[in-house]
PDB file of N, CA and C in Angstrom:
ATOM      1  N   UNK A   1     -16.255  42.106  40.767  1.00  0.00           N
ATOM      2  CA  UNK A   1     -14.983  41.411  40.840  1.00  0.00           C
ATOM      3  C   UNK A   1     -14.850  40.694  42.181  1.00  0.00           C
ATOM      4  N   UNK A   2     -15.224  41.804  43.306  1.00  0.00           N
ATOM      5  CA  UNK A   2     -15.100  40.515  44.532  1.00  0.00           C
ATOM      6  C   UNK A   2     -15.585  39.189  44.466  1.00  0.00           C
ATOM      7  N   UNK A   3     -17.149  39.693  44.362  1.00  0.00           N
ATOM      8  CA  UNK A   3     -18.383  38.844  44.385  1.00  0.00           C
ATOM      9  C   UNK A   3     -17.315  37.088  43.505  1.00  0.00           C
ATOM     10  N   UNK A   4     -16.525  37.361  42.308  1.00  0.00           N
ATOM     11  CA  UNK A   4     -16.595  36.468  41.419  1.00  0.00           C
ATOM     12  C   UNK A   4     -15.339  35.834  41.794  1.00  0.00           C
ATOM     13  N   UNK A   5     -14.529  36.316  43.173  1.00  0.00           N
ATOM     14  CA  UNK A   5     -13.375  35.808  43.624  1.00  0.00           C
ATOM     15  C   UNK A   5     -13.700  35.374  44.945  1.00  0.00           C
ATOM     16  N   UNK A   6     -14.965  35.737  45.608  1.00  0.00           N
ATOM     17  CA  UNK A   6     -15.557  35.052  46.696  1.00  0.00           C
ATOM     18  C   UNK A   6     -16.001  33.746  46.313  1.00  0.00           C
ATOM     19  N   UNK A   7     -16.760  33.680  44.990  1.00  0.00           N
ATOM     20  CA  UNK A   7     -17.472  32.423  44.497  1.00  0.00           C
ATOM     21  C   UNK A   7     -16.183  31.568  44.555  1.00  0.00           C
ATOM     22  N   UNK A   8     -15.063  31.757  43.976  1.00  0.00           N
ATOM     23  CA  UNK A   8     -14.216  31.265  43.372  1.00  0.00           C
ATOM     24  C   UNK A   8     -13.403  30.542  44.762  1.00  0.00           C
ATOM     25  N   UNK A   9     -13.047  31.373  45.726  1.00  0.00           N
ATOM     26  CA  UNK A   9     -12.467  30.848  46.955  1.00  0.00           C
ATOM     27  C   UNK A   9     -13.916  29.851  47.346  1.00  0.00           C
ATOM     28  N   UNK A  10     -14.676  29.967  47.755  1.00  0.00           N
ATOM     29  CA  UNK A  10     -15.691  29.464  48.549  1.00  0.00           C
ATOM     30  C   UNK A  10     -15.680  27.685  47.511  1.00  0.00           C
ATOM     31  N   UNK A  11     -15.554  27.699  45.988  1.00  0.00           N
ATOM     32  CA  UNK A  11     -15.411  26.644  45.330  1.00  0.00           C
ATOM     33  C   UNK A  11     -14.571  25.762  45.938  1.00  0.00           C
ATOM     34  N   UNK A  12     -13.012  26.733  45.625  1.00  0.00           N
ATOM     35  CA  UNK A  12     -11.980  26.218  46.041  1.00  0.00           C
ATOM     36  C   UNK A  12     -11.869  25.614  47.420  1.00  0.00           C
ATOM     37  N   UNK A  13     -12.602  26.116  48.722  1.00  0.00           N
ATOM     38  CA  UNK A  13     -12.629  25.804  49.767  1.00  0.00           C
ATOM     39  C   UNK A  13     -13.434  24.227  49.967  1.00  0.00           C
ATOM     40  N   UNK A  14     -14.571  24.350  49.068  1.00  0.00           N
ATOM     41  CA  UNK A  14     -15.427  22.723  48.893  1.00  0.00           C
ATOM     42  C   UNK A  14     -14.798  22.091  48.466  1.00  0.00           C
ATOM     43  N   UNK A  15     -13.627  21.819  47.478  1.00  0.00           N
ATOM     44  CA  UNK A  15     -13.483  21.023  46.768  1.00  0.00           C
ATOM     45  C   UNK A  15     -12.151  20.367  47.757  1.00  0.00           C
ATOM     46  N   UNK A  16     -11.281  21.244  48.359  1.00  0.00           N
ATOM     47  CA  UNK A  16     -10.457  20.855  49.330  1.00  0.00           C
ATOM     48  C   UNK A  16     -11.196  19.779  50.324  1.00  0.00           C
ATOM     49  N   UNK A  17     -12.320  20.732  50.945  1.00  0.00           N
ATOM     50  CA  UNK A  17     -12.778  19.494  52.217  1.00  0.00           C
ATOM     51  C   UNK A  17     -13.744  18.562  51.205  1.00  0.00           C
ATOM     52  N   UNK A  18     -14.291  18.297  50.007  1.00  0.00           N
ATOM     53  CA  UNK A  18     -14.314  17.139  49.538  1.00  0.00           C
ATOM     54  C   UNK A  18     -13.128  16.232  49.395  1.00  0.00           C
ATOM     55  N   UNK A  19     -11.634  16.702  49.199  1.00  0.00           N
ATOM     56  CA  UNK A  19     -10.702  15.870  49.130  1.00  0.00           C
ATOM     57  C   UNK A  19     -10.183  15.192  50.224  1.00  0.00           C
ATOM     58  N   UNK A  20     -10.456  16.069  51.523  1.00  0.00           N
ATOM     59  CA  UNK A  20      -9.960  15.670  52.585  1.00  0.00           C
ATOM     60  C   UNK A  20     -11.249  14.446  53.544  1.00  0.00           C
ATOM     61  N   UNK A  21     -12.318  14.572  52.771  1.00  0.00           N
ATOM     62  CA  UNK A  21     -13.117  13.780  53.105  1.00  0.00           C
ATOM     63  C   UNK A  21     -12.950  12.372  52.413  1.00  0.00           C
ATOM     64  N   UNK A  22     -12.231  12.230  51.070  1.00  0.00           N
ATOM     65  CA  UNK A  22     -11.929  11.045  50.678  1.00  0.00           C
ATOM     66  C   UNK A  22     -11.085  10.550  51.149  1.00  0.00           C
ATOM     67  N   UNK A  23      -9.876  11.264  51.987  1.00  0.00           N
ATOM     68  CA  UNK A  23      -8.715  10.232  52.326  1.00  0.00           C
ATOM     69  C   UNK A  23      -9.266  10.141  53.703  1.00  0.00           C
ATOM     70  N   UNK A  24     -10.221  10.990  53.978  1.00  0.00           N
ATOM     71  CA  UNK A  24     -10.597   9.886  55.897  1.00  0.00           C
ATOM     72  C   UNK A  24     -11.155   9.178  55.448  1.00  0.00           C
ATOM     73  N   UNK A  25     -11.960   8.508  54.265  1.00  0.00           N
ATOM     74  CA  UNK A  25     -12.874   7.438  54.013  1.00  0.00           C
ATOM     75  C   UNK A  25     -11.478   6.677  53.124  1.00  0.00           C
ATOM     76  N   UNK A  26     -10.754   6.814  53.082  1.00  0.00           N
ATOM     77  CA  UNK A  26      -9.959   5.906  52.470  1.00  0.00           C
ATOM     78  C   UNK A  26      -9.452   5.165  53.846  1.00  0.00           C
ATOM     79  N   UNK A  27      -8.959   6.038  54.628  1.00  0.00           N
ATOM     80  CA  UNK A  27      -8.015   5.938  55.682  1.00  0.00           C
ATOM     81  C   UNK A  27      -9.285   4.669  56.703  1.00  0.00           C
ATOM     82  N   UNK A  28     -10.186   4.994  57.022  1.00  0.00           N
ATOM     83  CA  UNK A  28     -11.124   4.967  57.687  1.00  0.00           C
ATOM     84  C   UNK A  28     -11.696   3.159  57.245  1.00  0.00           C
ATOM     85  N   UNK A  29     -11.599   3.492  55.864  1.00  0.00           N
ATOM     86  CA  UNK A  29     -11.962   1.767  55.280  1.00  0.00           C
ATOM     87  C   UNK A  29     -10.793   0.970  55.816  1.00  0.00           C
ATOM     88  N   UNK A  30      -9.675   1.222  55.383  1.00  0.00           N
ATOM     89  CA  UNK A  30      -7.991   0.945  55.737  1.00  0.00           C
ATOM     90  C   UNK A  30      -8.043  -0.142  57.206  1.00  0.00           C
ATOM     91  N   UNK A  31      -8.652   0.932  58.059  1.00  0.00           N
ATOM     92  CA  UNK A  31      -8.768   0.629  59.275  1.00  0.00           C
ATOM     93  C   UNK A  31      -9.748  -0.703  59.545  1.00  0.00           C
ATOM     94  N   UNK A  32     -10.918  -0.511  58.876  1.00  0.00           N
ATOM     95  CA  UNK A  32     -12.058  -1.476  59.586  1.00  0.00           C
ATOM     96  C   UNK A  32     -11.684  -2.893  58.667  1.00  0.00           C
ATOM     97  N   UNK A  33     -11.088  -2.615  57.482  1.00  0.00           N
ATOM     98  CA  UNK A  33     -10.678  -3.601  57.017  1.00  0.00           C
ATOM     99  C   UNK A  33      -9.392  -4.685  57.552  1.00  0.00           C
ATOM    100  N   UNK A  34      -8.373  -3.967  58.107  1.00  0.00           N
ATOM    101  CA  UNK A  34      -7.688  -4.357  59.180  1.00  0.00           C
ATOM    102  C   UNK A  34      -8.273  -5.347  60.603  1.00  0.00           C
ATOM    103  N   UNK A  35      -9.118  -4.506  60.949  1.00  0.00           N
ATOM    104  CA  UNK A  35     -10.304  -4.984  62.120  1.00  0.00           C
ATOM    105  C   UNK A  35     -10.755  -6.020  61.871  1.00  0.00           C
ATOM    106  N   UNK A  36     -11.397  -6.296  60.857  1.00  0.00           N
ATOM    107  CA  UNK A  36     -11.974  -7.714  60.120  1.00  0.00           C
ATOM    108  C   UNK A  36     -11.092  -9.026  60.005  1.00  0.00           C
ATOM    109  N   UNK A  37      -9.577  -8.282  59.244  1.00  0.00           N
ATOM    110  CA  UNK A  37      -8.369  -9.408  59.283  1.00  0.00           C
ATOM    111  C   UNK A  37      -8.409  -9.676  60.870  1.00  0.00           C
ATOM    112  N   UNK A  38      -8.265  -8.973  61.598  1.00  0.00           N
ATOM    113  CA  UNK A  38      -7.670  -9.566  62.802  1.00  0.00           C
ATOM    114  C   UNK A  38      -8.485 -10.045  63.658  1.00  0.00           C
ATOM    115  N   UNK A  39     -10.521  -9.856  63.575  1.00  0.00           N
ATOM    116  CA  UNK A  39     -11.138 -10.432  63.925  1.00  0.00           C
ATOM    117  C   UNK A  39     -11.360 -12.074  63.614  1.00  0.00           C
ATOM    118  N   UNK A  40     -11.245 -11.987  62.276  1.00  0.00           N
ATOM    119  CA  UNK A  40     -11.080 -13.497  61.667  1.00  0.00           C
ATOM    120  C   UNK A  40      -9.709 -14.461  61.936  1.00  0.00           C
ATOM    121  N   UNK A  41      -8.828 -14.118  62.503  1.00  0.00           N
ATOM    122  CA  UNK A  41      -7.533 -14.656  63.316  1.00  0.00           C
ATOM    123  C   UNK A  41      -7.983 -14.784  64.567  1.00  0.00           C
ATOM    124  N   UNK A  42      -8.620 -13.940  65.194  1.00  0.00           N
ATOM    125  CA  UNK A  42      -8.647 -14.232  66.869  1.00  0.00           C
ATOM    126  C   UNK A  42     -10.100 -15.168  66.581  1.00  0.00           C
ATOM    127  N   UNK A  43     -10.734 -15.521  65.679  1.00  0.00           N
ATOM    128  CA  UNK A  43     -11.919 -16.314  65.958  1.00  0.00           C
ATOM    129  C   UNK A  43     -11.521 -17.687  65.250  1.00  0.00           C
ATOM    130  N   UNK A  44     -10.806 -17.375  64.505  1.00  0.00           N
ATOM    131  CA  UNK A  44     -10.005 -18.630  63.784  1.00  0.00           C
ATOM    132  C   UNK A  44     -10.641 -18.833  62.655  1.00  0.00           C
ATOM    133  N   UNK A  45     -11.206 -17.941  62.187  1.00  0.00           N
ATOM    134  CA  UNK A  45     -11.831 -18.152  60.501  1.00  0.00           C
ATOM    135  C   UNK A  45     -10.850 -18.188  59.352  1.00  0.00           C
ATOM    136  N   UNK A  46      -9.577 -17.520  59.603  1.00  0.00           N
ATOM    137  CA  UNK A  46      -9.063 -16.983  59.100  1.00  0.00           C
ATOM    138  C   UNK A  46      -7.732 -17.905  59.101  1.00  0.00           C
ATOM    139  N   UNK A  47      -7.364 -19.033  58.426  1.00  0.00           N
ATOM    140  CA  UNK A  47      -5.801 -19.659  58.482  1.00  0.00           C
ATOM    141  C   UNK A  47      -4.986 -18.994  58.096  1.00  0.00           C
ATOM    142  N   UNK A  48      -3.769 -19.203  58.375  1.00  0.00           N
ATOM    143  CA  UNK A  48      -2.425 -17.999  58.684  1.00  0.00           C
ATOM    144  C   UNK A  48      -2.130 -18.209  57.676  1.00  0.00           C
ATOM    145  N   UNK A  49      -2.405 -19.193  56.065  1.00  0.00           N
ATOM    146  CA  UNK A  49      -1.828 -18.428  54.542  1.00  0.00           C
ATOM    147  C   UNK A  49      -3.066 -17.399  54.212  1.00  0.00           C
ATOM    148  N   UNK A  50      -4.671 -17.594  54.655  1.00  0.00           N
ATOM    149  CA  UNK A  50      -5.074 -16.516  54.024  1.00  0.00           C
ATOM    150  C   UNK A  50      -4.932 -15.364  54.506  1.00  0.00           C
ATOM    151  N   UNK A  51      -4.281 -15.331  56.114  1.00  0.00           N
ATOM    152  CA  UNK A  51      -3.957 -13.819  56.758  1.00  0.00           C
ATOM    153  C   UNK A  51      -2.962 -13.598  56.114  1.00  0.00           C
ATOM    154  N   UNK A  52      -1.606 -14.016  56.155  1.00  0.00           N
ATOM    155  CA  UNK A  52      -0.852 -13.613  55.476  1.00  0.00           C
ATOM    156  C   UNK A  52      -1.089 -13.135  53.709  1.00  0.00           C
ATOM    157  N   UNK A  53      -1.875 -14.193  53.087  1.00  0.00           N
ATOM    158  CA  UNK A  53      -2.078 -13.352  51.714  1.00  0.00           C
ATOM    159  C   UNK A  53      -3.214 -12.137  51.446  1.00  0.00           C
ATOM    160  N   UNK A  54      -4.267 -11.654  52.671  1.00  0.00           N
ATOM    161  CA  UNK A  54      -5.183 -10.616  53.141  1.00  0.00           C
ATOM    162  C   UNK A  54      -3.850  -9.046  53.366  1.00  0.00           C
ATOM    163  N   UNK A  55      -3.036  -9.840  54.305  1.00  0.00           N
ATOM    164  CA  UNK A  55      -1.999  -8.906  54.967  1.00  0.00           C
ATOM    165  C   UNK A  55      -1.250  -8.182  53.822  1.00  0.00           C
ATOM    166  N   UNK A  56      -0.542  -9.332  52.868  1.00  0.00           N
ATOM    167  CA  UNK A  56       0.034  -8.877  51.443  1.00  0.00           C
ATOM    168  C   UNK A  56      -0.460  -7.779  50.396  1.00  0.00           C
ATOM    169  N   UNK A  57      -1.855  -8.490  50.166  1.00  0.00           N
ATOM    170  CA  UNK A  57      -2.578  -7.150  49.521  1.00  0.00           C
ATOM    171  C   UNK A  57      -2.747  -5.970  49.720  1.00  0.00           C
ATOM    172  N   UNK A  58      -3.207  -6.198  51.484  1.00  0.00           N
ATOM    173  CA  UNK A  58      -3.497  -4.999  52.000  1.00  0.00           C
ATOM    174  C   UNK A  58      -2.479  -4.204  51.959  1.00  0.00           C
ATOM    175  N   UNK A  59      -1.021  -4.291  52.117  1.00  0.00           N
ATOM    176  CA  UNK A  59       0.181  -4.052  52.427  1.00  0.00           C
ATOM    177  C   UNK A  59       0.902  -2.906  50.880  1.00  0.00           C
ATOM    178  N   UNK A  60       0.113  -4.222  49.930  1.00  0.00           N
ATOM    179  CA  UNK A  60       0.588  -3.669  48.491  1.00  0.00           C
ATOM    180  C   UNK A  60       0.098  -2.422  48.419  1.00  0.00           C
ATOM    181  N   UNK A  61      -1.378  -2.208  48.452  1.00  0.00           N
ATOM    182  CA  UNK A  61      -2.383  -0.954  48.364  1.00  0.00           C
ATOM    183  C   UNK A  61      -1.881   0.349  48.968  1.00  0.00           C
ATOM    184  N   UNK A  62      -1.206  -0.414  50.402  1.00  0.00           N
ATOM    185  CA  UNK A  62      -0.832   0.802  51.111  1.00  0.00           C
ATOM    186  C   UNK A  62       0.204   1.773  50.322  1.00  0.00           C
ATOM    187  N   UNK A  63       0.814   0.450  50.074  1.00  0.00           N
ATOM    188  CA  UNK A  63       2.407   1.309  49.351  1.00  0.00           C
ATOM    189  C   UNK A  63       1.965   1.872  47.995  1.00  0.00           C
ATOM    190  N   UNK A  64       0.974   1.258  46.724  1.00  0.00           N
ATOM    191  CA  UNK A  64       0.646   1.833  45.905  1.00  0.00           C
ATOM    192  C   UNK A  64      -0.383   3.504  46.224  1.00  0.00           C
ATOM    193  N   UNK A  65      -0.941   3.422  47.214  1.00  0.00           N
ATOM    194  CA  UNK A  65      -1.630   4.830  47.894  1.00  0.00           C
ATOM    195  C   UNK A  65      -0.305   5.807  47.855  1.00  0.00           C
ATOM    196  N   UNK A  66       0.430   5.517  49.274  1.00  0.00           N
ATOM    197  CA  UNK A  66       1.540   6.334  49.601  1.00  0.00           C
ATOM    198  C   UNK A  66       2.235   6.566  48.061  1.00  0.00           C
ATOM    199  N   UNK A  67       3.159   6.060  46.731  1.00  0.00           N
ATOM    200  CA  UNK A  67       3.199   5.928  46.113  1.00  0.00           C
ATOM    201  C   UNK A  67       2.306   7.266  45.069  1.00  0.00           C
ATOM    202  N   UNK A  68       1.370   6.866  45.263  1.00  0.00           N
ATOM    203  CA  UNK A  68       0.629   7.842  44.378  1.00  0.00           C
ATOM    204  C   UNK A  68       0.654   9.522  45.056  1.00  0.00           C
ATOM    205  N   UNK A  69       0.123   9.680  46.579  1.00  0.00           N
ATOM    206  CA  UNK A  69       0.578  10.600  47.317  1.00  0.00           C
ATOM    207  C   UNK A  69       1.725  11.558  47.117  1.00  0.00           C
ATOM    208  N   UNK A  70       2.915  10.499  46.973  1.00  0.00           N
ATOM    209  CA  UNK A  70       3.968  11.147  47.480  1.00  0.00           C
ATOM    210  C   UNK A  70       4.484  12.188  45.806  1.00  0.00           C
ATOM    211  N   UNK A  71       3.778  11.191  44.523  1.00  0.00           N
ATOM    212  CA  UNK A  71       3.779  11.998  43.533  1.00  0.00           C
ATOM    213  C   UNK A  71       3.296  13.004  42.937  1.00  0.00           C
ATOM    214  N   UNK A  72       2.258  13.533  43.775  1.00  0.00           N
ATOM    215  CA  UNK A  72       1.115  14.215  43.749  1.00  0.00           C
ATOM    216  C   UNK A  72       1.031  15.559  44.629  1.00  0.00           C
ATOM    217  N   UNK A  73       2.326  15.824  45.562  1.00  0.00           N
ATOM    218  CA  UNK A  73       2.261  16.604  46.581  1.00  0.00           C
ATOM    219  C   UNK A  73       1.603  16.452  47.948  1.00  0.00           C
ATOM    220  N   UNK A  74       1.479  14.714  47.706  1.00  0.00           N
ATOM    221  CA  UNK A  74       0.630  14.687  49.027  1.00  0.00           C
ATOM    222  C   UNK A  74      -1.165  14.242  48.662  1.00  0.00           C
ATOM    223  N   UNK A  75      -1.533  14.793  47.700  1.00  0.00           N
ATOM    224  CA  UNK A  75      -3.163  14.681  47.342  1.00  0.00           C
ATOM    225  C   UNK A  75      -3.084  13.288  46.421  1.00  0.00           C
ATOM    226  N   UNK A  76      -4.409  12.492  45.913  1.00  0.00           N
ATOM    227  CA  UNK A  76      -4.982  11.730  45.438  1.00  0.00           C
ATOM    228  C   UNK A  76      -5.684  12.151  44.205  1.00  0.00           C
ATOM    229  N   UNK A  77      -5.374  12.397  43.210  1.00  0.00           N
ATOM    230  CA  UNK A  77      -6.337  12.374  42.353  1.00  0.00           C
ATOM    231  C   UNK A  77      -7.377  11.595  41.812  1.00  0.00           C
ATOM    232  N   UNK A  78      -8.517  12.434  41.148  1.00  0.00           N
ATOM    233  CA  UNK A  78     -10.161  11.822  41.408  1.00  0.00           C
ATOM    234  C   UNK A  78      -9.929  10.093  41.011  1.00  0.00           C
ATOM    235  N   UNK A  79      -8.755  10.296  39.495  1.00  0.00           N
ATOM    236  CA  UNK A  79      -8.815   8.674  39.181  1.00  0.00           C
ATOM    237  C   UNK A  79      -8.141   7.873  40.228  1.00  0.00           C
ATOM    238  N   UNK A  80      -7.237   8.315  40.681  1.00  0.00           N
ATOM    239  CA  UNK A  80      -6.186   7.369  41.964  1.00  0.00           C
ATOM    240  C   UNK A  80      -7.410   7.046  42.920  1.00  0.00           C
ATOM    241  N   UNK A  81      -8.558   7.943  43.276  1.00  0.00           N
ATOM    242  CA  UNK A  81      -9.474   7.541  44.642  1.00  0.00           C
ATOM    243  C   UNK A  81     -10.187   6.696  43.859  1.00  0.00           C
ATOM    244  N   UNK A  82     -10.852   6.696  42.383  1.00  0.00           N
ATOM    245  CA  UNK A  82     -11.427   5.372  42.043  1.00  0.00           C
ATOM    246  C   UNK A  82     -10.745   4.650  42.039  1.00  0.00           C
ATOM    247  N   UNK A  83      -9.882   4.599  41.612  1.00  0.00           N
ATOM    248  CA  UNK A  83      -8.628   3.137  41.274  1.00  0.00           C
ATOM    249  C   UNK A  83      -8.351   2.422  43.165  1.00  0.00           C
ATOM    250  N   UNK A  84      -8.261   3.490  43.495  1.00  0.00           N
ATOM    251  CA  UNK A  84      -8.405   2.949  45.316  1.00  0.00           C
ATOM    252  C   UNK A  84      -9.712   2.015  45.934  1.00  0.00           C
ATOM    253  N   UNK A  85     -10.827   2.614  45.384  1.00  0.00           N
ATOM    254  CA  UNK A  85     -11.660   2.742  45.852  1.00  0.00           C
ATOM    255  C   UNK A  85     -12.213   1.160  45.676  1.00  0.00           C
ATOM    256  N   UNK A  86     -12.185   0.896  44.262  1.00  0.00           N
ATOM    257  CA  UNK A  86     -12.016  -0.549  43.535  1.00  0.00           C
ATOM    258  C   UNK A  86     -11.376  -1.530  44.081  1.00  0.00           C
ATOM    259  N   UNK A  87      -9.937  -1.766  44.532  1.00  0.00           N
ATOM    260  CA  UNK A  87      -8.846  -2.083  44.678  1.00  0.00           C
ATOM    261  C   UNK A  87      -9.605  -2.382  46.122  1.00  0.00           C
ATOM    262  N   UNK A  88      -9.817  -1.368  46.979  1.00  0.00           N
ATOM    263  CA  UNK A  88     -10.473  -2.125  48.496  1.00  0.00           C
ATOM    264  C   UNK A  88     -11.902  -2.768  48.192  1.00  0.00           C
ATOM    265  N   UNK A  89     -12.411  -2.745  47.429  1.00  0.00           N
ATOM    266  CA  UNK A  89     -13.958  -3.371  47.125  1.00  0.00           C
ATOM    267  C   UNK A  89     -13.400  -4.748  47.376  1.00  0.00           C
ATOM    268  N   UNK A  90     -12.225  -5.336  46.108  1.00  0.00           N
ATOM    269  CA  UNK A  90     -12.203  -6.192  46.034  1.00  0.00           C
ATOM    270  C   UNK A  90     -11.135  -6.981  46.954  1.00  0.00           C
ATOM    271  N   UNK A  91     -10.423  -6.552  47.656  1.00  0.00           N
ATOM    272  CA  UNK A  91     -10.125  -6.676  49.135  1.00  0.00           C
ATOM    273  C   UNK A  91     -11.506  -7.016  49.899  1.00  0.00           C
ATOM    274  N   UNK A  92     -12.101  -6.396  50.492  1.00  0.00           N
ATOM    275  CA  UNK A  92     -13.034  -6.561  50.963  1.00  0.00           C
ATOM    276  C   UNK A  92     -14.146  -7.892  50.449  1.00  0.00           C
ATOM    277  N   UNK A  93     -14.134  -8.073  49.865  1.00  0.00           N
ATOM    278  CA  UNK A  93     -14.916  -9.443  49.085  1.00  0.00           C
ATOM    279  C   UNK A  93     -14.260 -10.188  48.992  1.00  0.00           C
ATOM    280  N   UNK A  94     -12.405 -10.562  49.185  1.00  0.00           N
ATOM    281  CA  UNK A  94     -11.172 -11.401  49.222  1.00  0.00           C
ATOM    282  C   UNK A  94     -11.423 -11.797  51.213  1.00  0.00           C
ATOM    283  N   UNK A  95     -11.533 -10.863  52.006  1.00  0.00           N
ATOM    284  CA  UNK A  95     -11.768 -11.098  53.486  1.00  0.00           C
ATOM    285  C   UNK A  95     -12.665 -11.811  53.671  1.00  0.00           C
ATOM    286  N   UNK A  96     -13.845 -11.500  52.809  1.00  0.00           N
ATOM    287  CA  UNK A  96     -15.633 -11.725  53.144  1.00  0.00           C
ATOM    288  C   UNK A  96     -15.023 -13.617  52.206  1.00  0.00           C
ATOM    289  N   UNK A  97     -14.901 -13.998  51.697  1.00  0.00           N
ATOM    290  CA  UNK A  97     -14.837 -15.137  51.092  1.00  0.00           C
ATOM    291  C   UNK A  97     -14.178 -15.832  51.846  1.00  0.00           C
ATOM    292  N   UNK A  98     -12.828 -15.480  52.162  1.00  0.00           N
ATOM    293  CA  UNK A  98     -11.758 -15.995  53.475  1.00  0.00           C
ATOM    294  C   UNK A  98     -12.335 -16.591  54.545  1.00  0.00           C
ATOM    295  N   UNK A  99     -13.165 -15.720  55.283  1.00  0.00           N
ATOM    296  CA  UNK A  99     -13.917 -15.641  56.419  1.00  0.00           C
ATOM    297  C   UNK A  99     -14.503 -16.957  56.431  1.00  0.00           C
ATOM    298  N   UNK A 100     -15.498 -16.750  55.531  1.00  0.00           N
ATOM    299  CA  UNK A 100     -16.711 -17.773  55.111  1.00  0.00           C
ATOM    300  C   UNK A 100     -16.634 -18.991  54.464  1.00  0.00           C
ATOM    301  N   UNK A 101     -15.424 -19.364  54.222  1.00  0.00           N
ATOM    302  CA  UNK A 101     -15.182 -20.610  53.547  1.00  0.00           C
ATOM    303  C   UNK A 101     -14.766 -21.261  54.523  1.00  0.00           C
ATOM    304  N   UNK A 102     -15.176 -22.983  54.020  1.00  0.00           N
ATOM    305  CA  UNK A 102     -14.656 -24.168  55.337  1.00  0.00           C
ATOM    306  C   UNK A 102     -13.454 -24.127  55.973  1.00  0.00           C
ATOM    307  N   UNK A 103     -12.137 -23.606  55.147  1.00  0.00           N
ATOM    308  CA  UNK A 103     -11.405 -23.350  56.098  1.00  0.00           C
ATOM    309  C   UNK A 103     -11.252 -22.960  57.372  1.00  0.00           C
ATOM    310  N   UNK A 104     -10.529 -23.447  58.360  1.00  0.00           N
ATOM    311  CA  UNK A 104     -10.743 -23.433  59.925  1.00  0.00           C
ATOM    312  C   UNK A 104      -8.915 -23.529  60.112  1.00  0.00           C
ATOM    313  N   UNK A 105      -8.426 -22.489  61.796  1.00  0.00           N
ATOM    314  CA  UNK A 105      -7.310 -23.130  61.979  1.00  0.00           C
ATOM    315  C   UNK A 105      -7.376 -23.901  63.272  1.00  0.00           C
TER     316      UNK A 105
END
């Protein structure tokens, strides 16, 4: 009986710091993706409708995250971190296009 409530905590204990490892990699993308917007403004890749519509998205995500969080007790469930996870991909390929197109300010 111990043995099968040790297994059982020791599960429970992985699966926590797997969760807490997705929201620093959520949190963590959040960030460098930010970094990028504001690198592409201070270099001028970036004209102030596509920062502002980079800023918007990013902005939306946040509130749809928090949003999901706050219904959840605080945690993310596995589909909310794909549905996240997606959602910044294509953020991230919305910056990377921004960046790189003739636009100039």
């Amino acid at each position: 009986m111990k043995t099968a409530f040790a297994g059982i905590a020791a599960a429970a204990m992985m699966l926590s710091a797997v969760g807490a490892l997705h929201a620093q990699e959520i949190q963590q993308r959040k960030e460098n993706q930010q970094d990028r917007i504001a690198n592409g403004v201070k270099n001028g890749s970036l004209t102030p409708h596509e920062t502002a519509n980079l800023e918007r998205k990013e902005s939306a995500l946040n509130r749809e995250t928090r949003r999901d969080r706050s219904r959840n007790g605080g945690k993310l469930t596995n589909g909310e971190k794909a549905r996240i996870n997606h959602q910044q991909n294509g953020l991230s390929r919305n910056i990377y296009r921004d960046k790189h197109n003739a636009a100039r300010q």
